[in-house]
C-alpha atoms as a PDB file:
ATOM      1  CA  UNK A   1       0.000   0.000   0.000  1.00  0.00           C
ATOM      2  CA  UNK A   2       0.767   3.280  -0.559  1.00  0.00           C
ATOM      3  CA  UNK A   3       1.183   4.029   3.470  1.00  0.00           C
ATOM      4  CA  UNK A   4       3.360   1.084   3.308  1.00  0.00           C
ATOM      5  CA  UNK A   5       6.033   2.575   0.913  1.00  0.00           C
ATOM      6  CA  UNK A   6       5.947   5.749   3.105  1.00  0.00           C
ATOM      7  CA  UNK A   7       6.947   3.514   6.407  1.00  0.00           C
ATOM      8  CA  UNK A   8       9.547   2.067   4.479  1.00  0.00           C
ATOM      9  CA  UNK A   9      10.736   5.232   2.958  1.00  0.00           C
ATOM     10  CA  UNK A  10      10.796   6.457   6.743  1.00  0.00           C
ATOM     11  CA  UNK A  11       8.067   9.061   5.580  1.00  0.00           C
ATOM     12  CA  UNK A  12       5.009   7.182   7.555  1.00  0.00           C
ATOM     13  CA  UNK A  13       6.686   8.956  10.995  1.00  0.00           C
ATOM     14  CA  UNK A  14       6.311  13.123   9.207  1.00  0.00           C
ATOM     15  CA  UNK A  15       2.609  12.357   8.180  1.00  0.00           C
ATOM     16  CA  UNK A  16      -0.536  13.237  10.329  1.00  0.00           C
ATOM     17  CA  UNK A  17      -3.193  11.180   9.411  1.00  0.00           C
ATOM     18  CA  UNK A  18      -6.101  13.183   9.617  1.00  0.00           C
ATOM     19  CA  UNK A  19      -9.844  11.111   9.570  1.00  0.00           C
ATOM     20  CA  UNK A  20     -11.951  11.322   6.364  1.00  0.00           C
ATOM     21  CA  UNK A  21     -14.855  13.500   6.292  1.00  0.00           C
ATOM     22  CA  UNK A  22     -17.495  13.786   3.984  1.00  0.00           C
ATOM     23  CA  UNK A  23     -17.913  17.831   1.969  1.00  0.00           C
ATOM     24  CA  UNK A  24     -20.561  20.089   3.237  1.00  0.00           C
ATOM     25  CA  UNK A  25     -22.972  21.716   0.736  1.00  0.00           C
ATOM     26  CA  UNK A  26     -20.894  25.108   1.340  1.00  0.00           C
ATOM     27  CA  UNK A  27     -18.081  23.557   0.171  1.00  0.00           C
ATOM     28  CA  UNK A  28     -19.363  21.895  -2.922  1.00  0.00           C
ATOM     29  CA  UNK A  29     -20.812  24.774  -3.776  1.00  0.00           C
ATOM     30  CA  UNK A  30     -18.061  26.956  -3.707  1.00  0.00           C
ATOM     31  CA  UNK A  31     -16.524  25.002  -6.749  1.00  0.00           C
ATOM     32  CA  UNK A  32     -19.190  23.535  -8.283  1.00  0.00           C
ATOM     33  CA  UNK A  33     -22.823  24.304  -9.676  1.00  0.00           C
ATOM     34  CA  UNK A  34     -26.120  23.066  -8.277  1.00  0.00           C
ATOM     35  CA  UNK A  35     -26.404  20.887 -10.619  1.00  0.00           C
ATOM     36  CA  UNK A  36     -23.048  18.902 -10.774  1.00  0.00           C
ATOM     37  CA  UNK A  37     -23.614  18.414  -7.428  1.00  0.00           C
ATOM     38  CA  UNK A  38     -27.061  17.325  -7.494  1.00  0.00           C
ATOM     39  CA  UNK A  39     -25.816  14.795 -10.770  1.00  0.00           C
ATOM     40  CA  UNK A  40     -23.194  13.469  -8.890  1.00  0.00           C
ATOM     41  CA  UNK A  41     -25.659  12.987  -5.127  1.00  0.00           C
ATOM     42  CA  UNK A  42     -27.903  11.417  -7.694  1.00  0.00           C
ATOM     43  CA  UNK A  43     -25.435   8.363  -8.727  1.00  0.00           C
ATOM     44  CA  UNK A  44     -26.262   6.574  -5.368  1.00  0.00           C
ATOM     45  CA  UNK A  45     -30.148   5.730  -6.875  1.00  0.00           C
ATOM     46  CA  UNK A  46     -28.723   4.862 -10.250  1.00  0.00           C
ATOM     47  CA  UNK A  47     -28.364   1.533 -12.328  1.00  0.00           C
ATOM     48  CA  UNK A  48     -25.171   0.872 -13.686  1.00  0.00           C
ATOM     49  CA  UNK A  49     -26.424   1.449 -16.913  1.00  0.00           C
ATOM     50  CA  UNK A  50     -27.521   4.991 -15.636  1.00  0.00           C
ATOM     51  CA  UNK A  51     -24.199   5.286 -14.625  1.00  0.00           C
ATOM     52  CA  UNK A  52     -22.153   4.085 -17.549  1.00  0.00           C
ATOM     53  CA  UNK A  53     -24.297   6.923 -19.461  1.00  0.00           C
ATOM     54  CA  UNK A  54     -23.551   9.589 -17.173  1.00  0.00           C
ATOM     55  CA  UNK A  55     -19.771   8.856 -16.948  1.00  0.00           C
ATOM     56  CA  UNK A  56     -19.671   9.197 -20.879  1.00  0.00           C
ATOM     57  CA  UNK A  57     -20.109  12.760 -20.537  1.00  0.00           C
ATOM     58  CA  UNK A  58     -17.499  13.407 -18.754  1.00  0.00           C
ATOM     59  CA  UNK A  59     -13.236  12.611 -19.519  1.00  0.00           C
ATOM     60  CA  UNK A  60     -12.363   9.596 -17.990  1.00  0.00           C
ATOM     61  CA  UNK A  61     -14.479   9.024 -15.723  1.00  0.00           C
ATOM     62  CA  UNK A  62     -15.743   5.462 -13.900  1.00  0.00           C
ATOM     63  CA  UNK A  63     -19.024   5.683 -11.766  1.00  0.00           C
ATOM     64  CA  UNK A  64     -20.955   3.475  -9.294  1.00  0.00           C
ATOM     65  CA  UNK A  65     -23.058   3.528  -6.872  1.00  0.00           C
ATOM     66  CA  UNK A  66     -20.482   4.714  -4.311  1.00  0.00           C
ATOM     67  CA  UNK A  67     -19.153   6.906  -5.969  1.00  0.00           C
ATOM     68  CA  UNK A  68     -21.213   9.630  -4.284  1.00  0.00           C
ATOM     69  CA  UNK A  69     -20.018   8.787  -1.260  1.00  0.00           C
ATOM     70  CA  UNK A  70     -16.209   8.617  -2.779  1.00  0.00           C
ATOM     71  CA  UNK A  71     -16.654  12.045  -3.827  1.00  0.00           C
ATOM     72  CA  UNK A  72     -18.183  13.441  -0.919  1.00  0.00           C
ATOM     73  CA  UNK A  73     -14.838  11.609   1.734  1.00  0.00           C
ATOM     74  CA  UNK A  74     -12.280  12.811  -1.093  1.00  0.00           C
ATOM     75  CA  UNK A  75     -13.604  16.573  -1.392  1.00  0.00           C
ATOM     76  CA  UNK A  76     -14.478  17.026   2.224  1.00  0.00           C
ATOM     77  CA  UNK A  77     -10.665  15.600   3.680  1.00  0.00           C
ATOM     78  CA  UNK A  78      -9.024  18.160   0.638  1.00  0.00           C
ATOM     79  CA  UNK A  79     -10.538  20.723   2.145  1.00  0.00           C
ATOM     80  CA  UNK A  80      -9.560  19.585   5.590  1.00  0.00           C
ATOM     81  CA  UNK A  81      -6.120  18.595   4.825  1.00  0.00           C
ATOM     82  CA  UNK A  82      -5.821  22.069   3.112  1.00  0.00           C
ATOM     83  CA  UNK A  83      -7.277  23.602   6.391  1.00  0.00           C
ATOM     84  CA  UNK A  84      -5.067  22.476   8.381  1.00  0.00           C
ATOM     85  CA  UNK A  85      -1.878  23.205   6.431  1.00  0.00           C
ATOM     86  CA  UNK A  86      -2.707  26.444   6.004  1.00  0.00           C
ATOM     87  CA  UNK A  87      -3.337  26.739  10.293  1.00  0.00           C
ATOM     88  CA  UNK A  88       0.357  25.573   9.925  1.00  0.00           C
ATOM     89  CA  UNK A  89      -0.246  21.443  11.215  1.00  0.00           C
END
């Protein structure tokens, strides 16, 4: 695993590991429209083959039925992580 390497690399020791949290609605919003958001919150109802439609639309992109919740843990500990650099952690 990634966290792995970093022990080995005697990086795992300089790292804070801060817990996952999902993104508020303030802080989707300041990045992203109404509507990507509420497209993306919808993916958790959605077939696969809903899915597979919406991801064509966009570049690269894999979704599932999780993926809402994905999005919301990776957004929300960003803005965290960023947080707390920026308070100098």
């Amino acid at each position: 695993t990634i966290f792995c390497t970093l022990a080995e690399k005697g990086l795992a020791q300089r790292c804070v590991r801060i817990p996952a949290r999902p993104a508020v609605d303030t802080e989707l919003r300041s990045v992203h429209s109404a509507e990507h958001i509420q497209q993306i919150c919808s993916a958790q109802s959605q077939s696969q083959a809903e899915l597979d439609a919406m991801a064509g639309s966009y570049n690269s992109v894999f979704l599932c039925p999780k993926s809402t919740s994905s999005a919301l843990l990776a957004a929300g500990s960003v803005v965290e992580a960023t947080k707390r650099v920026c308070c100098g952690e």
